[in-house]
PDB file of N, CA and C in Angstrom:
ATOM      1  N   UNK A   1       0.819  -1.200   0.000  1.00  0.00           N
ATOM      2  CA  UNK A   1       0.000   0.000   0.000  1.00  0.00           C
ATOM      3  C   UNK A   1       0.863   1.265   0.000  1.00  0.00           C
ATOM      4  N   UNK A   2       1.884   1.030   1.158  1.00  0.00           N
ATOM      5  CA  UNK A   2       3.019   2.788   1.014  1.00  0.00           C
ATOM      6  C   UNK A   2       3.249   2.548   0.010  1.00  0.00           C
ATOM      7  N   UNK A   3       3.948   1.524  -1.139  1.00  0.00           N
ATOM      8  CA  UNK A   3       4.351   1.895  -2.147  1.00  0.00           C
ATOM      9  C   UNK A   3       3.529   2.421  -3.460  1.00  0.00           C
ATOM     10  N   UNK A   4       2.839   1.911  -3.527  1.00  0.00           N
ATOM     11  CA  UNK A   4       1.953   2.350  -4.364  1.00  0.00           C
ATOM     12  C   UNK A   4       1.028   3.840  -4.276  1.00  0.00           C
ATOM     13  N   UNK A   5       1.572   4.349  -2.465  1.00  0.00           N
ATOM     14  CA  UNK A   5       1.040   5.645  -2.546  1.00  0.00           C
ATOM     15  C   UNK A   5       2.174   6.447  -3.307  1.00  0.00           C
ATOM     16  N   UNK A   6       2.998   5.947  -2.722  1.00  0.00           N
ATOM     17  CA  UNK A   6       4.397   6.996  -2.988  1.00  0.00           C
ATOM     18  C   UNK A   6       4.558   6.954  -4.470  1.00  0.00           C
ATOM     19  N   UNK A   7       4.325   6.162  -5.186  1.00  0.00           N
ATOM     20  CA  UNK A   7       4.538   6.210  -6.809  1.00  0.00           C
ATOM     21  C   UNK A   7       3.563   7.183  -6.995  1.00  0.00           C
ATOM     22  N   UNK A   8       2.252   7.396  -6.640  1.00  0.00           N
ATOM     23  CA  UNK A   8       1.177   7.774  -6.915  1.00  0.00           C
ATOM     24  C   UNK A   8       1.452   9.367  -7.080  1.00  0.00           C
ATOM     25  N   UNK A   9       2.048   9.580  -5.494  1.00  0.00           N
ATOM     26  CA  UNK A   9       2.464  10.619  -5.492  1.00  0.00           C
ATOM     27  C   UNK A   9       3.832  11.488  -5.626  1.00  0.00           C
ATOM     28  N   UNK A  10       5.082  10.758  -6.263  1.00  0.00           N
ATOM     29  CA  UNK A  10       5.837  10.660  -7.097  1.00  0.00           C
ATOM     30  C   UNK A  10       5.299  11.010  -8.381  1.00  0.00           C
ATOM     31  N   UNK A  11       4.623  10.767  -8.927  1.00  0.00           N
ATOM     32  CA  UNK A  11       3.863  11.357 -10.421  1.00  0.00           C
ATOM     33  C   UNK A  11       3.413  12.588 -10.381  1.00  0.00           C
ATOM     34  N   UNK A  12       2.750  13.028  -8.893  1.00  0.00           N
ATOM     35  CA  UNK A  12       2.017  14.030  -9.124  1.00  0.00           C
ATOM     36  C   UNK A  12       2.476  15.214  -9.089  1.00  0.00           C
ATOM     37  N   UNK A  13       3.533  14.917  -7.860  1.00  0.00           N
ATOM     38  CA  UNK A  13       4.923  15.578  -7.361  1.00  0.00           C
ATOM     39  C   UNK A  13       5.510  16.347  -8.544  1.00  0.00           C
ATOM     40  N   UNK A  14       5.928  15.479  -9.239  1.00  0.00           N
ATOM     41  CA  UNK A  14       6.826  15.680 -10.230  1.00  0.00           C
ATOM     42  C   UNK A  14       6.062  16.482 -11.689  1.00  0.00           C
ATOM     43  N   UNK A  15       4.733  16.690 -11.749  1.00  0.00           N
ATOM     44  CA  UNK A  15       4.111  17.609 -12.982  1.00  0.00           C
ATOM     45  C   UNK A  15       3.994  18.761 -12.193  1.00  0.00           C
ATOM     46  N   UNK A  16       3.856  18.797 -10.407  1.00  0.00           N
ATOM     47  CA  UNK A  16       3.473  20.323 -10.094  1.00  0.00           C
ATOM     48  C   UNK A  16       4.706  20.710  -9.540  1.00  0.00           C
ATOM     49  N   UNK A  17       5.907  20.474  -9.395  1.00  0.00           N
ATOM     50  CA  UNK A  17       6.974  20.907  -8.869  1.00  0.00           C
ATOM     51  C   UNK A  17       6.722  21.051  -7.132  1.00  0.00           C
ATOM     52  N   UNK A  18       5.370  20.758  -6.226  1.00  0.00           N
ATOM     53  CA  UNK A  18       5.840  21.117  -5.440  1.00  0.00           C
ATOM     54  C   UNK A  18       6.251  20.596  -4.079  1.00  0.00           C
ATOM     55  N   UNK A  19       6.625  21.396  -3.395  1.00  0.00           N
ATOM     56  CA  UNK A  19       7.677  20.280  -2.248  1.00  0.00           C
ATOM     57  C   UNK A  19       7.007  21.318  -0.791  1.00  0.00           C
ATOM     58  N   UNK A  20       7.621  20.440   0.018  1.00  0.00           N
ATOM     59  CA  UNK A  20       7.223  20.832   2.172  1.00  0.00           C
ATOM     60  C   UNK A  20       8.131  22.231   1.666  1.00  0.00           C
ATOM     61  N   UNK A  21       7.073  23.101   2.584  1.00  0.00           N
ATOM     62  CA  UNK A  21       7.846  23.971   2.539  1.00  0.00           C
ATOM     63  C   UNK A  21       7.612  25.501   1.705  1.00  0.00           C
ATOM     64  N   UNK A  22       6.902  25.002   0.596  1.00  0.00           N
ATOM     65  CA  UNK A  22       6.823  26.109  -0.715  1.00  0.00           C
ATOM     66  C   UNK A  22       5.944  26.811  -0.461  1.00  0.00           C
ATOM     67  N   UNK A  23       6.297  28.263  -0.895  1.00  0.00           N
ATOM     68  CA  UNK A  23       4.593  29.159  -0.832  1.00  0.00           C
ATOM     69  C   UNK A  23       3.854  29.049  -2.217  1.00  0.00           C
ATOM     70  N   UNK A  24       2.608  28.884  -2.304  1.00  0.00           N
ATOM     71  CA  UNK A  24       1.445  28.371  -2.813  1.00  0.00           C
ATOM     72  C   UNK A  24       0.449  29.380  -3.094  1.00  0.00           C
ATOM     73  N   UNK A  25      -0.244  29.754  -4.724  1.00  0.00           N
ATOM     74  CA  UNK A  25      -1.441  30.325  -4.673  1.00  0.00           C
ATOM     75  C   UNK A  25      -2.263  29.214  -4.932  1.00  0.00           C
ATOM     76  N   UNK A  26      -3.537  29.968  -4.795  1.00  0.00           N
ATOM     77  CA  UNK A  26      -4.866  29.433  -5.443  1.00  0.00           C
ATOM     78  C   UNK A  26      -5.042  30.022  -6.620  1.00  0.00           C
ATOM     79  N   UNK A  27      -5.273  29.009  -7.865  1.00  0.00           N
ATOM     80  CA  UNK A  27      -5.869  29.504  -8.956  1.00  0.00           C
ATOM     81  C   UNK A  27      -7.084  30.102  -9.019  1.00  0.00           C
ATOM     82  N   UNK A  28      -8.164  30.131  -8.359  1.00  0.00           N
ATOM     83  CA  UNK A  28      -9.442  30.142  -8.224  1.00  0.00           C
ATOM     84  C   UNK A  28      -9.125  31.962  -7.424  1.00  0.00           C
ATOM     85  N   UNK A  29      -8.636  31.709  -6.754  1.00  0.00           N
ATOM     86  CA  UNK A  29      -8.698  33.021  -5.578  1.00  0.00           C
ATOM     87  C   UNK A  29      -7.496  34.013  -5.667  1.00  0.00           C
ATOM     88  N   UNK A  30      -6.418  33.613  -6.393  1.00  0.00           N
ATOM     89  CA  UNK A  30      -5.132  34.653  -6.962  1.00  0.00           C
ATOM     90  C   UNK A  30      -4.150  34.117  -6.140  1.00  0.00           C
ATOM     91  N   UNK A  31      -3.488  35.514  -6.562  1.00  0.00           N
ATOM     92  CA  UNK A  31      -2.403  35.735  -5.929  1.00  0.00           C
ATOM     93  C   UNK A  31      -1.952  36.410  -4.077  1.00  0.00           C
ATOM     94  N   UNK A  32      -3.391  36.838  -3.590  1.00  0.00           N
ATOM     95  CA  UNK A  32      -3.605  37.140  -2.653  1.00  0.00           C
ATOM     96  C   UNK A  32      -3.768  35.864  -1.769  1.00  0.00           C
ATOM     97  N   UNK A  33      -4.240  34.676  -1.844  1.00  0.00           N
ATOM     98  CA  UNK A  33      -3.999  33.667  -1.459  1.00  0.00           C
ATOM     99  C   UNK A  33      -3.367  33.013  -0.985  1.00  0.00           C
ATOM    100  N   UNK A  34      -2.112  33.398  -0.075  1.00  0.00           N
ATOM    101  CA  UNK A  34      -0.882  32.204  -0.182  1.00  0.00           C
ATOM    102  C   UNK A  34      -0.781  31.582   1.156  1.00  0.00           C
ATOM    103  N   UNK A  35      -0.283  29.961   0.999  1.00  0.00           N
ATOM    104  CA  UNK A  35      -0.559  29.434   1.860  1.00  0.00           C
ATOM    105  C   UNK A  35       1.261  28.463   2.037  1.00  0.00           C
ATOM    106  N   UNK A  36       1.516  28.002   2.470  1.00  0.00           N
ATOM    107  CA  UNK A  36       3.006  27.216   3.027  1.00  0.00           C
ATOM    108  C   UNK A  36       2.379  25.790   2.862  1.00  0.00           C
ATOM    109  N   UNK A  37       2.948  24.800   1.966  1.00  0.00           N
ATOM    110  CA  UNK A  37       2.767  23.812   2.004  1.00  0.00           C
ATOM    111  C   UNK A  37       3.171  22.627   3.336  1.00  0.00           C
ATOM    112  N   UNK A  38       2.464  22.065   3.657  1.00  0.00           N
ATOM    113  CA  UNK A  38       2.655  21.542   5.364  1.00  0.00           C
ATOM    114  C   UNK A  38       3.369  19.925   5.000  1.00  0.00           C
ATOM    115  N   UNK A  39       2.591  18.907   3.801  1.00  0.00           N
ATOM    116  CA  UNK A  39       2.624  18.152   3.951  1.00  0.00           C
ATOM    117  C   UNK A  39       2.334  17.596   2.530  1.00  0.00           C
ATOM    118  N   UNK A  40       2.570  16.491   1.563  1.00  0.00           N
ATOM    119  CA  UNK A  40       2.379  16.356   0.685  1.00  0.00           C
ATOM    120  C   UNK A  40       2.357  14.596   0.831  1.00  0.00           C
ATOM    121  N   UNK A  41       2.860  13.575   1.464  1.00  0.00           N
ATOM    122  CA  UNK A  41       3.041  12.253   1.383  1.00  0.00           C
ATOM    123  C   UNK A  41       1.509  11.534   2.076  1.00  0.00           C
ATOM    124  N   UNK A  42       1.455  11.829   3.544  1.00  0.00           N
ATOM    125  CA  UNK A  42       0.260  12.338   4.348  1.00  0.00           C
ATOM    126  C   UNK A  42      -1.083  12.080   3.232  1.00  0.00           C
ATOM    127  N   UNK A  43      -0.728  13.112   3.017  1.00  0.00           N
ATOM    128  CA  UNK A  43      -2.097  13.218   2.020  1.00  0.00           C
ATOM    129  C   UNK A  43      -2.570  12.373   1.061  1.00  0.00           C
ATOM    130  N   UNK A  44      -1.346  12.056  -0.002  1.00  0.00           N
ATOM    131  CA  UNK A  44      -1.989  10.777  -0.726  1.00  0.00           C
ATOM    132  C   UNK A  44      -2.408   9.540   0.032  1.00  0.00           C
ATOM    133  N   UNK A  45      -1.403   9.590   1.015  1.00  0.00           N
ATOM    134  CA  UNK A  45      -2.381   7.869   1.887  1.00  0.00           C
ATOM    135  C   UNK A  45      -3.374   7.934   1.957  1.00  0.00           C
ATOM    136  N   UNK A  46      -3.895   9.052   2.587  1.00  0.00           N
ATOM    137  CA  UNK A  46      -5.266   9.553   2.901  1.00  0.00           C
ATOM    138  C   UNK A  46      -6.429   9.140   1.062  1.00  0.00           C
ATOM    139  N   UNK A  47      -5.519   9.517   0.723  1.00  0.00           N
ATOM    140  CA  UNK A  47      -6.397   9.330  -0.468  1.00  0.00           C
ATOM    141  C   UNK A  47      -7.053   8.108  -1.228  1.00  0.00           C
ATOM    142  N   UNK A  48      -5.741   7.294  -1.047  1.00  0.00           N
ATOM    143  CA  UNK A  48      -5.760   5.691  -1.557  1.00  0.00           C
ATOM    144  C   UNK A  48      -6.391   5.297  -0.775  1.00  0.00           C
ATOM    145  N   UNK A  49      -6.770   5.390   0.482  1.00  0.00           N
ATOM    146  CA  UNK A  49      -7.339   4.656   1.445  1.00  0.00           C
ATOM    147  C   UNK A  49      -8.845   4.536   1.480  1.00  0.00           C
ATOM    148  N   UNK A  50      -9.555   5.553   0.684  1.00  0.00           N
ATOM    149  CA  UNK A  50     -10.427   5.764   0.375  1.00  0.00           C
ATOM    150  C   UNK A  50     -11.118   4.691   0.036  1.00  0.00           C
ATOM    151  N   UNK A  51     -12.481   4.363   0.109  1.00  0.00           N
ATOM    152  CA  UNK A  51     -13.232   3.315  -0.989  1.00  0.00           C
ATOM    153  C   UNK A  51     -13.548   3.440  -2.055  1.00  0.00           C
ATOM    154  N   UNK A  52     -13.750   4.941  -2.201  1.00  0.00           N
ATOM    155  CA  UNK A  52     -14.589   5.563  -3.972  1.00  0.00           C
ATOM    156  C   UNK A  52     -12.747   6.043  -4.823  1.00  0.00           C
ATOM    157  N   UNK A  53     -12.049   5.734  -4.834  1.00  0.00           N
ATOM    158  CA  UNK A  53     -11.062   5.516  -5.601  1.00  0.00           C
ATOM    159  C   UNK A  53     -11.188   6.342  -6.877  1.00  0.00           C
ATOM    160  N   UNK A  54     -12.364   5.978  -7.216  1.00  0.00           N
ATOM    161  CA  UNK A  54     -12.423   6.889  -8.766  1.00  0.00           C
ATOM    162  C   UNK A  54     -13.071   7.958  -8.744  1.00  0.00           C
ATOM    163  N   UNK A  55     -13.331   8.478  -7.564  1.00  0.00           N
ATOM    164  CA  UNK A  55     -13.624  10.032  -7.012  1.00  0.00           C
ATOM    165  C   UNK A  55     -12.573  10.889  -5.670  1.00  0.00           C
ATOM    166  N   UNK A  56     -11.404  10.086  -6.095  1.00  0.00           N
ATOM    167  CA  UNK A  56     -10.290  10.349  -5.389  1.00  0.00           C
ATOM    168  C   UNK A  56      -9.127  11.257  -6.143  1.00  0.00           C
ATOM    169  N   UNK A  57      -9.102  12.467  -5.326  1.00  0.00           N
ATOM    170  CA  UNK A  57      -7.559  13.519  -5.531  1.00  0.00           C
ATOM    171  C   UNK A  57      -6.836  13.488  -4.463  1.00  0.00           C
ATOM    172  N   UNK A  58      -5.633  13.593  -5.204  1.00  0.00           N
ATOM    173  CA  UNK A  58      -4.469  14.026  -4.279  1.00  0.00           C
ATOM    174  C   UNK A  58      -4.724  15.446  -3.681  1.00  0.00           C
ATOM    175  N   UNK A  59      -4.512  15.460  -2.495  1.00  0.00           N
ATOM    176  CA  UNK A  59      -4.496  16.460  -1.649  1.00  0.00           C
ATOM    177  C   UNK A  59      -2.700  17.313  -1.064  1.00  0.00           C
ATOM    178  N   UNK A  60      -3.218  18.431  -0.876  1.00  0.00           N
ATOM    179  CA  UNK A  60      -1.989  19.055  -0.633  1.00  0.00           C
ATOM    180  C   UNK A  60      -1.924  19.404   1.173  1.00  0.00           C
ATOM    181  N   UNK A  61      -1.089  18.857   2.257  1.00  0.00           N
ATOM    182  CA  UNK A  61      -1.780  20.377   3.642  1.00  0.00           C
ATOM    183  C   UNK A  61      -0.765  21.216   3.461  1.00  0.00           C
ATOM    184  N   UNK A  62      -1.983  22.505   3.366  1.00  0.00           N
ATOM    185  CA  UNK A  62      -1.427  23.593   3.727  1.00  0.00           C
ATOM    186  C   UNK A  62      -1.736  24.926   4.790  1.00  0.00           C
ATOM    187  N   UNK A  63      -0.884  25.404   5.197  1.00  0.00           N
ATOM    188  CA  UNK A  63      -1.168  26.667   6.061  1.00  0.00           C
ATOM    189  C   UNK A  63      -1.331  27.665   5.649  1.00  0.00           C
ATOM    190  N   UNK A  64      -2.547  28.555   5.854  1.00  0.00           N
ATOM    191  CA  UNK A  64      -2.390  30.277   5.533  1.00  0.00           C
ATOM    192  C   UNK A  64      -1.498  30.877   6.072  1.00  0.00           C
ATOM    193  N   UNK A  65      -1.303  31.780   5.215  1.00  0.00           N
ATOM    194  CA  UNK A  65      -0.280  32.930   5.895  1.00  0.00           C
ATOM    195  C   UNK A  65      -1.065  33.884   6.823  1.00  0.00           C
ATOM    196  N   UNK A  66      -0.411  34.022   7.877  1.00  0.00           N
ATOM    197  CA  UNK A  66      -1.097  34.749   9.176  1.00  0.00           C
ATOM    198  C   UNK A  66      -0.929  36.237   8.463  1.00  0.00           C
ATOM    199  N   UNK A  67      -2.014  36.821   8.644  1.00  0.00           N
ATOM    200  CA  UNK A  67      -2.187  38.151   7.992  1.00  0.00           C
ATOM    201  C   UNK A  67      -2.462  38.827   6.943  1.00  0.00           C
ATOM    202  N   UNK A  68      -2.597  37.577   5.974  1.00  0.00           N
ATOM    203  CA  UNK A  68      -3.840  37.701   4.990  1.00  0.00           C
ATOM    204  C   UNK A  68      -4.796  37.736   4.696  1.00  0.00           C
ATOM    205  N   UNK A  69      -5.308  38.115   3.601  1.00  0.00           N
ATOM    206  CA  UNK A  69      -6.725  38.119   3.504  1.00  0.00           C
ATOM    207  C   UNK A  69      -7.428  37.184   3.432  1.00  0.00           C
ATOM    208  N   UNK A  70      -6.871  36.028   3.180  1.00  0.00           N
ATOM    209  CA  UNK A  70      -7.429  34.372   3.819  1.00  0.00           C
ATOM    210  C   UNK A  70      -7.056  33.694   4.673  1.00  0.00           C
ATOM    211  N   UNK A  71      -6.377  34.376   5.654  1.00  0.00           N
ATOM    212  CA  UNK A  71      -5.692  33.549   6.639  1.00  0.00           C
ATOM    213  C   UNK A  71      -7.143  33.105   7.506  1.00  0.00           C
ATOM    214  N   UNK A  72      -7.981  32.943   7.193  1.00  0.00           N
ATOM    215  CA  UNK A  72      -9.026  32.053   8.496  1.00  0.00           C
ATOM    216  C   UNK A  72      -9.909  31.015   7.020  1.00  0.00           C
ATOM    217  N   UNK A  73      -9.265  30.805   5.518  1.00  0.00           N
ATOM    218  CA  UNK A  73      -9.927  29.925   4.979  1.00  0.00           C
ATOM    219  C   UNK A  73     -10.780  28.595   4.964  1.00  0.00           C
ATOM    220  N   UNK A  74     -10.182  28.208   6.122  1.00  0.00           N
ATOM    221  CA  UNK A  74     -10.869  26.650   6.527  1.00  0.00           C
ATOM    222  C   UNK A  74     -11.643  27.311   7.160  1.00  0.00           C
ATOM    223  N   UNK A  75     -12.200  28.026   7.832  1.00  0.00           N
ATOM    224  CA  UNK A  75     -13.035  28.313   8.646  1.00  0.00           C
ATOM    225  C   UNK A  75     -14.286  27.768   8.741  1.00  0.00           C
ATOM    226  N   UNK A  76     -14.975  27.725   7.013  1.00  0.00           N
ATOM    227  CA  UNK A  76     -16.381  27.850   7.002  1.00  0.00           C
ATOM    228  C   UNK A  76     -16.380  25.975   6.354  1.00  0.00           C
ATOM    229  N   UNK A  77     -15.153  25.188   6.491  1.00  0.00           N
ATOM    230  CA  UNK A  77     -15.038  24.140   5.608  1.00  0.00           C
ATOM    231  C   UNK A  77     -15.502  22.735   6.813  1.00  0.00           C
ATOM    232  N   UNK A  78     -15.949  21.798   6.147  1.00  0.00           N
ATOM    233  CA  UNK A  78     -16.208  20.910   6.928  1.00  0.00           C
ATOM    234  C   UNK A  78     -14.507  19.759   7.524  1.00  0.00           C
ATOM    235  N   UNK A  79     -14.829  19.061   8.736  1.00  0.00           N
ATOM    236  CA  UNK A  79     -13.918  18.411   9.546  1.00  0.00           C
ATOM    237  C   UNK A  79     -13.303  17.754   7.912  1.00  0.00           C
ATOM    238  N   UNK A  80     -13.807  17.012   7.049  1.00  0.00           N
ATOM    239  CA  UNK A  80     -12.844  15.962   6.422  1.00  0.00           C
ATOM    240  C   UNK A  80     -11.887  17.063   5.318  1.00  0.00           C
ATOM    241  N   UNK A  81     -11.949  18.535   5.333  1.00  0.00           N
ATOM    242  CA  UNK A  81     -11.297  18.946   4.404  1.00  0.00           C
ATOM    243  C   UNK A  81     -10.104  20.304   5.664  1.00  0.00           C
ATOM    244  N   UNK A  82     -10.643  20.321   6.480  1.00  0.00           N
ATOM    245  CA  UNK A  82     -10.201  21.083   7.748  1.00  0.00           C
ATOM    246  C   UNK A  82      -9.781  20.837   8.701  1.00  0.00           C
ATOM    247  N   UNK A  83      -8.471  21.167   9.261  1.00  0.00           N
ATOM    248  CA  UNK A  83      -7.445  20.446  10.279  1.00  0.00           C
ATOM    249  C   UNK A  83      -7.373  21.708  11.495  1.00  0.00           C
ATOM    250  N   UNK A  84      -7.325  23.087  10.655  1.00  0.00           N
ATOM    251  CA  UNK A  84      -7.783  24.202  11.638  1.00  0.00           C
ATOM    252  C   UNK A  84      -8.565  25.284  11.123  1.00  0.00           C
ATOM    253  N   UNK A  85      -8.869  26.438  11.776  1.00  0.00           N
ATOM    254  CA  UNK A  85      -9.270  27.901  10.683  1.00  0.00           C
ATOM    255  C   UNK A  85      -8.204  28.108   9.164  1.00  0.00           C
ATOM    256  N   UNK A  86      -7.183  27.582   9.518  1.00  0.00           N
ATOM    257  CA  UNK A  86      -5.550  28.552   9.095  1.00  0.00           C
ATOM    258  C   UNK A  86      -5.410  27.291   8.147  1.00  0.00           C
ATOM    259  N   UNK A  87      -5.184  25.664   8.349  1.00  0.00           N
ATOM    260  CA  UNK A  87      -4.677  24.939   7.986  1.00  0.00           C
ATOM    261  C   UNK A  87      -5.784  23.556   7.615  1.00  0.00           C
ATOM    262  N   UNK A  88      -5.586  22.975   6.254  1.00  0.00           N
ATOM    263  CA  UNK A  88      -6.034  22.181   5.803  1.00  0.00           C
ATOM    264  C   UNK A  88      -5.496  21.631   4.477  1.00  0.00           C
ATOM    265  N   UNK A  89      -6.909  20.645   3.517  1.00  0.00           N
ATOM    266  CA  UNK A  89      -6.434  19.750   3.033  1.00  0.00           C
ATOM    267  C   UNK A  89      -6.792  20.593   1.537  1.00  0.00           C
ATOM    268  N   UNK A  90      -5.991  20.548   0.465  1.00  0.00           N
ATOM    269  CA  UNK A  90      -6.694  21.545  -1.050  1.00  0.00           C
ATOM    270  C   UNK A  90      -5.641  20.751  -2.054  1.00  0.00           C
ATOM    271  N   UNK A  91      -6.801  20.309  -3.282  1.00  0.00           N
ATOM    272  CA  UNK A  91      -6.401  19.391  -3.890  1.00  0.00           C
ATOM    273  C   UNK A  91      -5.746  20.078  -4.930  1.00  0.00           C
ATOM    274  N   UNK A  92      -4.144  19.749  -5.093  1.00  0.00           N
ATOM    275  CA  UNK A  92      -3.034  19.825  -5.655  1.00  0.00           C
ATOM    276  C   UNK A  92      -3.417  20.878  -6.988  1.00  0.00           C
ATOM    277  N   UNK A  93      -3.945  20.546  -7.497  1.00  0.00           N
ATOM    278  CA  UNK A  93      -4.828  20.456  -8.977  1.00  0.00           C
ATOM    279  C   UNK A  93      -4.632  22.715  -9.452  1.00  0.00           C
ATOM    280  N   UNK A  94      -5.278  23.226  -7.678  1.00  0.00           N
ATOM    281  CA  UNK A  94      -5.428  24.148  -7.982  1.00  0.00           C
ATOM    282  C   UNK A  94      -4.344  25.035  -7.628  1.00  0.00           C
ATOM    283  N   UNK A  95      -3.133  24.638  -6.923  1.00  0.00           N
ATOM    284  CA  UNK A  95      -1.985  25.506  -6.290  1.00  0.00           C
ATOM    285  C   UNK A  95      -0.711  25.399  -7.329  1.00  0.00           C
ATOM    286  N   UNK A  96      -0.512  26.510  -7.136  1.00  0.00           N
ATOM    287  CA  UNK A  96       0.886  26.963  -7.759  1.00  0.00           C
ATOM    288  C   UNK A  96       1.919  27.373  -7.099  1.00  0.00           C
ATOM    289  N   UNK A  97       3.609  27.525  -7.529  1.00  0.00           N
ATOM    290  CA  UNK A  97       4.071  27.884  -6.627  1.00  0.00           C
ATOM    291  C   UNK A  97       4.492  29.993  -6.565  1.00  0.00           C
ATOM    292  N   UNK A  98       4.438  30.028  -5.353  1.00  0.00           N
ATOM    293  CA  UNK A  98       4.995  31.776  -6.178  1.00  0.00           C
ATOM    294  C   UNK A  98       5.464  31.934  -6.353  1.00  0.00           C
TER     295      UNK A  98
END
């Protein structure tokens, strides 16, 4: 099962460039958006583990930046996508790096 996450996310890794650590927009919400990537391995387990498989994304955690204009984004989000106000789970798909 780890291995097959880690390939999984080895692929995905490797089309978005990004790594622990990086600052991050949202495509959807700009450049005002930015968040610190928390966790990237984490997340695909989470994903594979799933039962609906073919309604499964890779997920990114990340943290808002304290003092932005989204720094309380999870706020209004439910427990399976939200870890705090500041910090949660946002699928790869839409972040870039700055």
């Amino acid at each position: 099962m780890l291995d097959s996450a880690l390939k999984v996310w080895k692929s995905v890794s490797s089309v978005l460039k990004l790594s622990v650590g990086d600052l991050v927009y949202h495509l959807l919400y700009g450049r005002e958006w930015v968040a610190i990537v928390l966790d990237l391995h984490d997340a695909a387990l989470l994903c594979l583990d799933r039962p609906h498989k073919t309604f499964c994304r890779e997920y990114v955690i990340v943290h808002m930046q304290k003092g932005s204009k989204y720094e309380n984004f999870f706020s209004g989000f439910t427990q399976n996508t939200k870890i705090s106000n500041s910090s949660g789970y946002i699928s790869y798909h839409w972040l870039r790096s700055v």
